[in-house]
Protein backbone atom coordinates (compact mmCIF):
# COMPACT_ATOMS: atom_id res chain seq x y z
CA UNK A 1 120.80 123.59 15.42
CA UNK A 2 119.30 120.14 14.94
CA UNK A 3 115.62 121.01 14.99
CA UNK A 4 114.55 117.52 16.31
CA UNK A 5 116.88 118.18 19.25
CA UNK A 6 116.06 121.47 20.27
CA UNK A 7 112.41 120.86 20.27
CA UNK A 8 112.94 117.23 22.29
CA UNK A 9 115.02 119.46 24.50
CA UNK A 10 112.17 122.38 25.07
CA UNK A 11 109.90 120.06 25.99
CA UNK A 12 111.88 118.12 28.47
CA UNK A 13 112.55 121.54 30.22
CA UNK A 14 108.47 122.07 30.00
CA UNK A 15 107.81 118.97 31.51
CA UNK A 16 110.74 119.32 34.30
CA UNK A 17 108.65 122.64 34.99
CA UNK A 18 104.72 120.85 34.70
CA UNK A 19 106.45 118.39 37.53
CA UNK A 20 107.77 121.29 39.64
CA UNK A 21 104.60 123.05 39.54
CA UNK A 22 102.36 119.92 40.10
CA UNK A 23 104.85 118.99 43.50
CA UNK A 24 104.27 122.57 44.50
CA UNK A 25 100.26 122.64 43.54
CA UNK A 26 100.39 119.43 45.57
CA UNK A 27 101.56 120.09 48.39
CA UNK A 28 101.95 117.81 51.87
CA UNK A 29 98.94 116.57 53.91
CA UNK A 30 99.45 114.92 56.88
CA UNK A 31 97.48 111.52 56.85
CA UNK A 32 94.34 110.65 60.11
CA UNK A 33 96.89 108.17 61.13
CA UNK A 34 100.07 110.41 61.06
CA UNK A 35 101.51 109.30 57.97
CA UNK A 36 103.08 112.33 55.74
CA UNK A 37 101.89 112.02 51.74
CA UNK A 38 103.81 114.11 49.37
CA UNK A 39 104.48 113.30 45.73
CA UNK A 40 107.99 113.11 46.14
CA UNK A 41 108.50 111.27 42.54
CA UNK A 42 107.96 114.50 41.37
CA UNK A 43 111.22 115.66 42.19
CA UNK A 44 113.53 112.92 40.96
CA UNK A 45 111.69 113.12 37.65
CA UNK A 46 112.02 116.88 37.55
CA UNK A 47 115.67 116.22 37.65
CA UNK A 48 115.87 113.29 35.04
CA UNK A 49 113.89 115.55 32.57
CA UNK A 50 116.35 118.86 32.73
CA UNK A 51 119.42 116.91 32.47
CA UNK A 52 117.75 114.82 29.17
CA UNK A 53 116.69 117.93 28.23
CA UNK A 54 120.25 119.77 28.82
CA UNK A 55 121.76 116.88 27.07
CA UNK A 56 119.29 117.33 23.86
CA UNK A 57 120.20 120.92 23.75
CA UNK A 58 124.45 119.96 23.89
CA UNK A 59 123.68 117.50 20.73
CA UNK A 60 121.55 120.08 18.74
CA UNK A 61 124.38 122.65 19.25
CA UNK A 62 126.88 119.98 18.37
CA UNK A 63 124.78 118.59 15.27
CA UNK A 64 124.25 122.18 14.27
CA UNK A 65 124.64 122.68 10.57
């Protein structure tokens, strides 16, 4: 495997988790004047990261020597 890859890969997958973990360290608070705030960016980005990540892993088994 392409080195470069797989480690770009790894750490997209770490990051996907830091942002799962952070949304669920979080949490929801409801706000004095009844607004809901959640970090719901979290999730979208969480998402972004494993399939960059997922697609860095497919091109370091592809580029594998």
């Amino acid at each position: 495997m392409n080195r470069r890859y797989f480690l770009g890969g790894m750490a997209c997958f770490a990051a996907a988790w830091a942002c799962r973990a952070a949304y669920a360290h979080n949490g929801a608070s409801l706000g004095p004047d009844g607004v809901l705030h959640e970090s719901f960016g979290l999730i979208p980005l969480s998402w972004l990261l494993d399939f960059a990540g997922l697609t860095l892993l497919v091109l370091a088994w592809i580029r594998r020597k």
